[in-house]
C-alpha atoms as a PDB file:
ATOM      1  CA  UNK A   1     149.133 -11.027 -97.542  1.00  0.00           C
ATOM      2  CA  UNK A   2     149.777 -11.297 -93.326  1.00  0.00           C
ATOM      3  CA  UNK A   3     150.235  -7.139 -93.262  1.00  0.00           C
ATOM      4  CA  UNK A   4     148.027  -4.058 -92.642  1.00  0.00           C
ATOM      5  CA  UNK A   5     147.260  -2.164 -95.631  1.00  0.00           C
ATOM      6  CA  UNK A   6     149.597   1.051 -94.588  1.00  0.00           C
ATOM      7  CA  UNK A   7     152.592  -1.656 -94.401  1.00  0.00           C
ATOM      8  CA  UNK A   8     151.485  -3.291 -98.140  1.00  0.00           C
ATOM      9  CA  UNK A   9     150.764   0.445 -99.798  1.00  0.00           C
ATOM     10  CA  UNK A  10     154.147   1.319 -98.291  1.00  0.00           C
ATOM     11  CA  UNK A  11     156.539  -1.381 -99.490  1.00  0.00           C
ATOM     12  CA  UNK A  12     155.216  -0.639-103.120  1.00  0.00           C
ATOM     13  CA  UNK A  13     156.007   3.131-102.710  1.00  0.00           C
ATOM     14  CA  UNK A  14     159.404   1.629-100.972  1.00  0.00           C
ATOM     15  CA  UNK A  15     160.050  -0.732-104.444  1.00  0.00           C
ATOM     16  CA  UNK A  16     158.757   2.463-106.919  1.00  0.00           C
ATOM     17  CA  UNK A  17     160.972   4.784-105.385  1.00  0.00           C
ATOM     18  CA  UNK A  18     164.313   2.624-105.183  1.00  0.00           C
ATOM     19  CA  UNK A  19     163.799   1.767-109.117  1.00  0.00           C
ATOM     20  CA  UNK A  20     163.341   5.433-109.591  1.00  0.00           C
ATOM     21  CA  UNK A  21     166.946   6.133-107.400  1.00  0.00           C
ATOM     22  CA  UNK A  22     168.393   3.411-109.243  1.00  0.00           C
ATOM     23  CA  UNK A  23     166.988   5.304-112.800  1.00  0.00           C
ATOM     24  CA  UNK A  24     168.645   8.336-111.627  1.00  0.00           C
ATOM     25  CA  UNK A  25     166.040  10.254-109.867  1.00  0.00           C
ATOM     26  CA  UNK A  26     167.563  12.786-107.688  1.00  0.00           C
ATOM     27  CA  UNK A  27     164.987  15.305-106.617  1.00  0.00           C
ATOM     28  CA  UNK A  28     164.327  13.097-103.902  1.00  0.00           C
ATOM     29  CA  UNK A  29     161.120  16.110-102.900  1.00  0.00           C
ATOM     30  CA  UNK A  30     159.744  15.766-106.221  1.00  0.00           C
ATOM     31  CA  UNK A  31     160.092  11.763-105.669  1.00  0.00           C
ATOM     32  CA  UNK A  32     158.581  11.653-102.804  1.00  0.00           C
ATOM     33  CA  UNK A  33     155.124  13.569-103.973  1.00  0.00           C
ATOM     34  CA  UNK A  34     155.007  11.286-106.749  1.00  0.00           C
ATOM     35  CA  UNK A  35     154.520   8.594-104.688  1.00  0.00           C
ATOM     36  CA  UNK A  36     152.474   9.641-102.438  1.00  0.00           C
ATOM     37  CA  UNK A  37     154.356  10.790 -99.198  1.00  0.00           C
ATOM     38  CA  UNK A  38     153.066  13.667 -97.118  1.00  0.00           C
ATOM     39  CA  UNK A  39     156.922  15.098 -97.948  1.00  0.00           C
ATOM     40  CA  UNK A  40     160.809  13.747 -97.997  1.00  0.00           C
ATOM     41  CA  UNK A  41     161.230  13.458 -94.519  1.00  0.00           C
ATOM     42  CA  UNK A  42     158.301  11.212 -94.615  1.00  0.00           C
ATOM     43  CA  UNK A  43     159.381   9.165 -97.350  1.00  0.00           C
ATOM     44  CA  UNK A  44     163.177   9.060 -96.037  1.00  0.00           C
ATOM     45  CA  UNK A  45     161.459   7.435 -92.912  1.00  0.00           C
ATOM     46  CA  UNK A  46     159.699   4.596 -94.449  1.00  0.00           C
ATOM     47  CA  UNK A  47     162.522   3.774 -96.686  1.00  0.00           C
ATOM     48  CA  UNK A  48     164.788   3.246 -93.306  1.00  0.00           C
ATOM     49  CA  UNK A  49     162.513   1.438 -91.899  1.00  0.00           C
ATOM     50  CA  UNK A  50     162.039  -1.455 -94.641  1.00  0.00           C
ATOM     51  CA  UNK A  51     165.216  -1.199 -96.127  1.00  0.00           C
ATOM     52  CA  UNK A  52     167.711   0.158 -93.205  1.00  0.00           C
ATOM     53  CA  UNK A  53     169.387   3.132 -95.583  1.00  0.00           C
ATOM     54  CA  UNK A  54     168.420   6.706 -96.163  1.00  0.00           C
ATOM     55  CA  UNK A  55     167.609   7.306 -99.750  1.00  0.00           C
ATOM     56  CA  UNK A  56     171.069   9.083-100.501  1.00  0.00           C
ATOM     57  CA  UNK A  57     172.624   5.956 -98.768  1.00  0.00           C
ATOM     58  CA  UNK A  58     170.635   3.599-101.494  1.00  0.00           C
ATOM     59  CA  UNK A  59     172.018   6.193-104.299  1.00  0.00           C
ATOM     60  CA  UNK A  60     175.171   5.491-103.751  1.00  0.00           C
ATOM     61  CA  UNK A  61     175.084   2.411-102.851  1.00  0.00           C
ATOM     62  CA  UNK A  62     173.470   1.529-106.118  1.00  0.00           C
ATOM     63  CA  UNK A  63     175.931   3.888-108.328  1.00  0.00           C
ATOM     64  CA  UNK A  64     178.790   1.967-107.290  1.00  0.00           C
END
């Protein structure tokens, strides 16, 4: 696939969690143990850092 394993296992938590916040998901904590991430703030970071928006940003982004 041309990335590490971390990178792969964390763009499908990435894709999981934005269809969740796009279903309406909004206890971001409980989102974010679902998926595997140590906590939020963890989760909060990888989602910036593929997609360039906090979680909340994506929520309303996607609402509107």
């Amino acid at each position: 696939m041309g990335v590490s394993l971390t990178r792969y296992r964390n763009r499908v938590r990435v894709g999981r969690a934005l269809e969740r916040i796009e279903n309406g998901d909004r206890d971001l904590a409980g989102l974010a143990a679902d998926l595997g991430f140590s906590d939020q703030a963890h989760m909060t970071r990888t989602i910036g850092a593929h997609l360039g928006e906090t979680p909340t940003a994506l929520r309303t982004l996607l609402s509107a």
